[in-house]
N, C-alpha and C. Protein backbone atom coordinates (compact mmCIF):
# COMPACT_ATOMS: atom_id res chain seq x y z
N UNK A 1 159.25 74.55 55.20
CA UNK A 1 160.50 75.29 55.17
C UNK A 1 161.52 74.58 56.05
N UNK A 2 162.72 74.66 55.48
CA UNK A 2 163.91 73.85 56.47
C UNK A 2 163.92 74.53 58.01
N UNK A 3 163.72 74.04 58.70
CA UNK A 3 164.11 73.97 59.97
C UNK A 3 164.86 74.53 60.44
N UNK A 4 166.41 74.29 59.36
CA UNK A 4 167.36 75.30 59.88
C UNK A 4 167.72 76.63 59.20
N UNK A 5 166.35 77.27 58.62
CA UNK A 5 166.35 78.43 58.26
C UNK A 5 165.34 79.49 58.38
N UNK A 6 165.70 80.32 58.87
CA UNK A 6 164.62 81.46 59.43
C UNK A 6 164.44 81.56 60.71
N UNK A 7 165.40 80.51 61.49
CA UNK A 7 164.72 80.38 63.08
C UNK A 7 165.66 79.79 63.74
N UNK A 8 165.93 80.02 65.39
CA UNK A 8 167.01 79.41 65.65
C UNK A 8 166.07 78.34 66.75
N UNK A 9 164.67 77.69 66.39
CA UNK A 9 164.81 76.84 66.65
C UNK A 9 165.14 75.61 67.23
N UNK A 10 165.93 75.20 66.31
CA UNK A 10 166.61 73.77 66.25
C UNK A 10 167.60 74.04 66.95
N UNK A 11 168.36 74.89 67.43
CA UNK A 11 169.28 75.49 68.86
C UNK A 11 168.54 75.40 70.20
N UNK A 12 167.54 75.85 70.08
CA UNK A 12 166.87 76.50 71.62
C UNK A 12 166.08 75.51 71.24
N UNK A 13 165.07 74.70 70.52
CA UNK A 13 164.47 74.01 71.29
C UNK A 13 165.19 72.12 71.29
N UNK A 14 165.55 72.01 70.22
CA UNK A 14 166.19 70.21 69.70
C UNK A 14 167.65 70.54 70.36
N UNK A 15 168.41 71.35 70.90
CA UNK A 15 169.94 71.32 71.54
C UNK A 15 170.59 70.70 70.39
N UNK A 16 170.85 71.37 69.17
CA UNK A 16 171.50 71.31 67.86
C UNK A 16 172.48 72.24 67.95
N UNK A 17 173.59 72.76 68.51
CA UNK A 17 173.97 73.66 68.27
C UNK A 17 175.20 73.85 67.46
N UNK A 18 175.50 72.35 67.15
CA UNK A 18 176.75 72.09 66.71
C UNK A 18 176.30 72.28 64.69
N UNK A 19 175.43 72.93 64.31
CA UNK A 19 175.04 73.06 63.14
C UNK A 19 175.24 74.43 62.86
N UNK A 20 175.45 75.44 61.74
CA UNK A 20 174.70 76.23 61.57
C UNK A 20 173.07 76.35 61.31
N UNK A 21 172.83 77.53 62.24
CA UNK A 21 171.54 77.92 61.73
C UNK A 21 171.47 79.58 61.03
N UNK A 22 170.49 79.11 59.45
CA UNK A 22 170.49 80.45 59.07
C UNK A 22 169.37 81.61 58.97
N UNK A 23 169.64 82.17 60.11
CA UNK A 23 168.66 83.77 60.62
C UNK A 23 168.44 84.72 59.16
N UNK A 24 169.70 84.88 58.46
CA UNK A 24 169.51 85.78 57.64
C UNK A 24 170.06 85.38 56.36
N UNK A 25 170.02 86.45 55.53
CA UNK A 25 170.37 86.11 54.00
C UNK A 25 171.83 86.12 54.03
N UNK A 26 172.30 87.15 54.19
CA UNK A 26 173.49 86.99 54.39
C UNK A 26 174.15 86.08 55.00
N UNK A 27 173.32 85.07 56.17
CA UNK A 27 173.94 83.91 56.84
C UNK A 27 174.68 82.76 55.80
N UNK A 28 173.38 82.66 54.73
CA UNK A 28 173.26 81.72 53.70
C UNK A 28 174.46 82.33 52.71
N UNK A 29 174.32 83.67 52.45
CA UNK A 29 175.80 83.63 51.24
C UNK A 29 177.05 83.51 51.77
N UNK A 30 177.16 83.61 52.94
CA UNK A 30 178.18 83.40 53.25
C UNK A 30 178.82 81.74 53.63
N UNK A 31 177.88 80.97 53.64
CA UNK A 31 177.88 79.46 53.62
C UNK A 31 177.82 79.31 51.54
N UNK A 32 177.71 77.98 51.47
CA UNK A 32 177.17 77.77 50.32
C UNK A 32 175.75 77.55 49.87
N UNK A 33 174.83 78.57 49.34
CA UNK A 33 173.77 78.85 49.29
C UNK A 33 173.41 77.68 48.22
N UNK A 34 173.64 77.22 47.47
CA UNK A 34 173.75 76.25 46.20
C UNK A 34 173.40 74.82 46.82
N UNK A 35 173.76 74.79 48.23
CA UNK A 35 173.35 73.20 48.86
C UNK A 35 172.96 73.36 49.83
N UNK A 36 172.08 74.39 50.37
CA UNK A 36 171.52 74.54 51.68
C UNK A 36 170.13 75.07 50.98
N UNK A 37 169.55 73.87 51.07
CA UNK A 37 167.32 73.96 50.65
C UNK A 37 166.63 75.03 51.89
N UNK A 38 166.14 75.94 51.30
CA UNK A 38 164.84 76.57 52.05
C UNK A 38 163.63 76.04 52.06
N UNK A 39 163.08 75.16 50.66
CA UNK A 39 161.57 74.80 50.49
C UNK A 39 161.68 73.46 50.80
N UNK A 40 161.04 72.62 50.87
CA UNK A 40 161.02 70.82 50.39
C UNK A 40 159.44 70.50 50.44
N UNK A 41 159.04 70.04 49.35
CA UNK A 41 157.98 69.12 49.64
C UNK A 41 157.26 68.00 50.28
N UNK A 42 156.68 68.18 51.46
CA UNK A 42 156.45 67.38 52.59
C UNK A 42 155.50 66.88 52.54
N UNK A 43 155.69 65.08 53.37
CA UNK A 43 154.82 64.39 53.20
C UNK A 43 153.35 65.02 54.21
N UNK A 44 152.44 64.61 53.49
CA UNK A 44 151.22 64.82 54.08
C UNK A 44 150.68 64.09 55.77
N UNK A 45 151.73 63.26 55.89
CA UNK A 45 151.44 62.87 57.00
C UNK A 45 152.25 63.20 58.29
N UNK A 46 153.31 64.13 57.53
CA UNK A 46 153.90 64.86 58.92
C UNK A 46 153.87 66.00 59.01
N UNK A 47 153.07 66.87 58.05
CA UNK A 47 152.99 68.40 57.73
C UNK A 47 151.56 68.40 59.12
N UNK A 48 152.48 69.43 60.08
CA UNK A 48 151.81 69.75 61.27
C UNK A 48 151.96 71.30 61.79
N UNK A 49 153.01 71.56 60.69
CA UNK A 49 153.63 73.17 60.91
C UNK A 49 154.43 73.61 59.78
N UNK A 50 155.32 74.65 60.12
CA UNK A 50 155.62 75.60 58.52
C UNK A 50 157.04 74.23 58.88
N UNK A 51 157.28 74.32 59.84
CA UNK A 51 159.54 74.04 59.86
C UNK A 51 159.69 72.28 59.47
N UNK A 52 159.98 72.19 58.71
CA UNK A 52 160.40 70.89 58.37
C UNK A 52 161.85 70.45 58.80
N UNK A 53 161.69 69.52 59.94
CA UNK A 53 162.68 69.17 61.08
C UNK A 53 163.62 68.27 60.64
N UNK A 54 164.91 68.21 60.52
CA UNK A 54 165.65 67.93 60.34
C UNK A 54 166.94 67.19 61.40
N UNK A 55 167.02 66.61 61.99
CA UNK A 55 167.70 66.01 63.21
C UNK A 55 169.02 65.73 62.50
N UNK A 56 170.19 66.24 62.98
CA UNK A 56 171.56 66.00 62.32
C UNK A 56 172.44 65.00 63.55
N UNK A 57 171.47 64.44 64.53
CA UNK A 57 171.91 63.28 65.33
C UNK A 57 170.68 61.86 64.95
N UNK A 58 171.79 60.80 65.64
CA UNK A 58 170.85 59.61 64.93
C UNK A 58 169.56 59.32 66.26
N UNK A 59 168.86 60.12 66.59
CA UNK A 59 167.89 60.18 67.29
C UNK A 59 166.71 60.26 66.62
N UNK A 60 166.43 60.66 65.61
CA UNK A 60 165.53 60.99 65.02
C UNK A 60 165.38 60.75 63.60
N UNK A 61 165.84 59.52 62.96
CA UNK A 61 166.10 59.93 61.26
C UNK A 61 164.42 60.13 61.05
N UNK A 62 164.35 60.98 60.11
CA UNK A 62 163.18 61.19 59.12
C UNK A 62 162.42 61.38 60.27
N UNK A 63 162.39 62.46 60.97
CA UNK A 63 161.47 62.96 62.20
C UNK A 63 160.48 64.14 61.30
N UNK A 64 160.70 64.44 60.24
CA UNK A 64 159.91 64.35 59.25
C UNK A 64 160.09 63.81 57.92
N UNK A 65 158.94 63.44 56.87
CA UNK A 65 159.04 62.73 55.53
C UNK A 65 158.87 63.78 54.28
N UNK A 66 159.79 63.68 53.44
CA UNK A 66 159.60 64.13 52.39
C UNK A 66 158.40 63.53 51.71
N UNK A 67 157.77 64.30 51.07
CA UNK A 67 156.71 63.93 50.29
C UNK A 67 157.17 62.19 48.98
N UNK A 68 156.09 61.97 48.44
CA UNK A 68 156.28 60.49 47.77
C UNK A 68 155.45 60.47 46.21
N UNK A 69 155.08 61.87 46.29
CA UNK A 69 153.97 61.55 45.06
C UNK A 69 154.26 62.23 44.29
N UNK A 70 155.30 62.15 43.55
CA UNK A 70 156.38 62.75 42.77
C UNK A 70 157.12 61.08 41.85
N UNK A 71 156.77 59.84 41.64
CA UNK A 71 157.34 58.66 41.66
C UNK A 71 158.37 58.57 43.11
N UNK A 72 157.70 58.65 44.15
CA UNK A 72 158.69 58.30 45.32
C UNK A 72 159.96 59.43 45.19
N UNK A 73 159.47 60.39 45.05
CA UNK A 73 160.31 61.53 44.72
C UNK A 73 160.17 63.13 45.46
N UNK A 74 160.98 63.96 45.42
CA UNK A 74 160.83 65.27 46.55
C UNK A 74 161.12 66.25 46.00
N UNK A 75 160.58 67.53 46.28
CA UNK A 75 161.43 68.89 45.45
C UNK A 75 162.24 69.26 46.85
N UNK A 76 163.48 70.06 46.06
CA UNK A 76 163.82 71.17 47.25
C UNK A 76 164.41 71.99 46.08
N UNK A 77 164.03 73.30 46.80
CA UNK A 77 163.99 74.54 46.27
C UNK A 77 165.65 75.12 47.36
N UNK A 78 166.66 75.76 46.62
CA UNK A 78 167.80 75.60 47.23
C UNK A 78 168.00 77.43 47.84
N UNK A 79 168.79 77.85 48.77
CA UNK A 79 168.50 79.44 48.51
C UNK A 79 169.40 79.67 47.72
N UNK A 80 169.84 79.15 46.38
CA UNK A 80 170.60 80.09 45.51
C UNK A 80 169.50 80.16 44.53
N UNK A 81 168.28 79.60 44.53
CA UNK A 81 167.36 79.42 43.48
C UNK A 81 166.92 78.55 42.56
N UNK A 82 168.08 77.47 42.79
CA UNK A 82 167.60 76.63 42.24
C UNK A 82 166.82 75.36 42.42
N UNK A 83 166.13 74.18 42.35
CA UNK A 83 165.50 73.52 42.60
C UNK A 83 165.96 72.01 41.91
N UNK A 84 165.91 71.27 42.68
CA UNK A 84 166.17 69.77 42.13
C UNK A 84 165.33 68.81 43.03
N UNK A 85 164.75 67.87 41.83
CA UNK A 85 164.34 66.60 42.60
C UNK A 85 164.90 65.50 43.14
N UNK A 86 164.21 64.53 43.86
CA UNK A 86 165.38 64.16 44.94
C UNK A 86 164.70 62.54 44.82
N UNK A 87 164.94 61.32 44.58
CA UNK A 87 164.32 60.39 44.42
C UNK A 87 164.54 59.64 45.47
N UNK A 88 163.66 59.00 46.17
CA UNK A 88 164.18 58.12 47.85
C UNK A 88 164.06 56.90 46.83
N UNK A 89 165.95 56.47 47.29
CA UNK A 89 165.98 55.22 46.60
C UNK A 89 165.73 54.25 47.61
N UNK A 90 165.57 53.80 48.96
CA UNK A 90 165.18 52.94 49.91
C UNK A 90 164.03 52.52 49.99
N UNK A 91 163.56 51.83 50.28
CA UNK A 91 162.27 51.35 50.50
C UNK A 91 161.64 51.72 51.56
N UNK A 92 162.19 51.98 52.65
CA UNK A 92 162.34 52.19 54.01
C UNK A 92 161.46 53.56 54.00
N UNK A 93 162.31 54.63 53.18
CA UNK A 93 162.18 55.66 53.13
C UNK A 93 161.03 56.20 52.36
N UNK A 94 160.19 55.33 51.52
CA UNK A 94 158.94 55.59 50.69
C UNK A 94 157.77 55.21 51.26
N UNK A 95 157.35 55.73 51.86
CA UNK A 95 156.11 55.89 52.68
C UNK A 95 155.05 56.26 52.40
N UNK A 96 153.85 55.70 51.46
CA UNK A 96 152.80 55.74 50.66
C UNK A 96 151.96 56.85 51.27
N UNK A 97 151.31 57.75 50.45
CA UNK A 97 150.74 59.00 51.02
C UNK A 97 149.47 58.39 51.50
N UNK A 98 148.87 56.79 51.51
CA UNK A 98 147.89 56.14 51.79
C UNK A 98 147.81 55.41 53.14
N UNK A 99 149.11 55.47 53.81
CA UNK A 99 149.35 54.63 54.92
C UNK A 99 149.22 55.13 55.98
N UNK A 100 148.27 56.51 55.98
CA UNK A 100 148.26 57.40 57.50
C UNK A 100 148.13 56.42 58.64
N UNK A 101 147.35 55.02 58.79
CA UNK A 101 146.94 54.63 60.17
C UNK A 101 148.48 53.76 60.65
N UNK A 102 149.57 53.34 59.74
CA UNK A 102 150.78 52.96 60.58
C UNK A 102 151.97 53.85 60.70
N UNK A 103 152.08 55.25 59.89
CA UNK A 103 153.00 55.82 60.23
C UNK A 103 152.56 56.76 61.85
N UNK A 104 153.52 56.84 63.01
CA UNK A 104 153.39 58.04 63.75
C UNK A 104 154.21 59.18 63.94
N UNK A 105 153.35 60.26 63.16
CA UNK A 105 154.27 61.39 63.08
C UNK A 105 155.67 61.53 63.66
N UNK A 106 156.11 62.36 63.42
CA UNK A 106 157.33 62.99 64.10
C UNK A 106 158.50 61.52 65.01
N UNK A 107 158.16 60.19 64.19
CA UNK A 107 158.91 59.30 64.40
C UNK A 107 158.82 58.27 63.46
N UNK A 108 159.75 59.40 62.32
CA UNK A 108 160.28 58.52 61.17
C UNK A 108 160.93 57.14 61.34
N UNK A 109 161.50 56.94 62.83
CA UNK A 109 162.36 55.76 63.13
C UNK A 109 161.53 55.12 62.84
N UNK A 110 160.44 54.53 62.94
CA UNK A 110 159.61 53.93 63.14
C UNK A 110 160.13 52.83 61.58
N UNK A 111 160.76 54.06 60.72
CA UNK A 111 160.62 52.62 59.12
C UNK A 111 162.35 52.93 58.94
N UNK A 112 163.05 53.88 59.49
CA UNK A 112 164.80 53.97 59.38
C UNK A 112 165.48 54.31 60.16
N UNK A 113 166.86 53.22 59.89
CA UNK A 113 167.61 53.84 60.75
C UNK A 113 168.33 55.06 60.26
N UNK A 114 169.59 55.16 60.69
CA UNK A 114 170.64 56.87 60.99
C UNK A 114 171.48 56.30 59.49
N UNK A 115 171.58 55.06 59.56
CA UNK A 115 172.53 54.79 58.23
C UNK A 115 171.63 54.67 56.41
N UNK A 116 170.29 55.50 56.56
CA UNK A 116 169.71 55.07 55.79
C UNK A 116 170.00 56.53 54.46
N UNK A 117 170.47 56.13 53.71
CA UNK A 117 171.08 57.02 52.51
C UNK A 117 170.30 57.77 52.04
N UNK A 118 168.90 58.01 52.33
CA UNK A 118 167.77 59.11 51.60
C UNK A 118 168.24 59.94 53.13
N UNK A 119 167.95 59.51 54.09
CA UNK A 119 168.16 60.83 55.46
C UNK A 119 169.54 60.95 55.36
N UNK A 120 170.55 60.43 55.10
CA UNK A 120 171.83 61.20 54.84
C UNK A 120 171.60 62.04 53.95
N UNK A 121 171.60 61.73 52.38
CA UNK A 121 171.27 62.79 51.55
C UNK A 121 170.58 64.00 51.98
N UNK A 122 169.45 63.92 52.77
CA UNK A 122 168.48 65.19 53.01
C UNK A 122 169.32 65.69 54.31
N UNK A 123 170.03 65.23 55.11
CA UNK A 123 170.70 66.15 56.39
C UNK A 123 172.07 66.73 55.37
N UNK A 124 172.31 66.31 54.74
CA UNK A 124 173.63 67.34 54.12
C UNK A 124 172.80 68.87 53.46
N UNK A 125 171.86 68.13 52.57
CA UNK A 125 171.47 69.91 52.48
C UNK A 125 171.01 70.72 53.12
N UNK A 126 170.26 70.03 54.70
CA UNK A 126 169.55 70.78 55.40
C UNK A 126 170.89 72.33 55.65
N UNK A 127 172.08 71.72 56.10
CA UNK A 127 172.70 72.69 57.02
C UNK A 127 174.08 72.28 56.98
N UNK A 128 174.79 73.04 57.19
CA UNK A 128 176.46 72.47 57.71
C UNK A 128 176.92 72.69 58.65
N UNK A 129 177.86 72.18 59.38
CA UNK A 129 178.79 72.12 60.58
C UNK A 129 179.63 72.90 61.10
């Protein structure tokens, strides 16, 4: 589940505050519910908990991974209901669900930087400003 929904989190514990975070339903209709994801399909090698973390500073790109076994591809489920797949066009960003012994969790830097166009794409839907 996004990170920045259901929990304020990413406020109190990552010092994000310059984001919205959305507590309630009503938080979300009153933003645009149509581009702010509740679900995403996560890679197996950083699924350690429900909140799928999202860093909207360049400290952290891909401090978690979208899943890859989709053709290098991701769901997110949006809260207006709808769902679209999401294809990581980088190389950087496709991280074989086979490679557990060189990725280390919760430091996506490890394969991108902040300018890398799959973690831009995924921080715009996480949340807005």
């Amino acid at each position: 589940m996004n990170g920045w929904v259901g929990s304020d989190e990413m406020e109190t514990k990552y010092g994000e505050g310059f984001c919205k975070v959305f507590l309630k339903e009503s938080d979300l209709a009153a933003s645009t519910p149509a581009s702010i994801f509740v679900f995403i399909d996560e890679h197996p090698l950083t699924l350690t908990d429900p909140w799928f973390i999202v860093t909207m500073d360049d400290s952290s790109p891909f401090a978690r991974l979208p899943a890859t076994r989709h053709q290098n591809g991701y769901c997110l489920n949006f809260a207006d209901g709808h769902a679209e797949n999401y294809h990581l066009l980088t190389p950087q960003a496709q991280i074989p669900e086979s490679q557990s012994q060189a990725f280390v969790p919760g430091n996506g830097s490890n394969y991108v930087t902040a300018a890398n166009s799959d973690w831009i794409r995924l921080m715009q839907a996480a949340t807005s400003p």
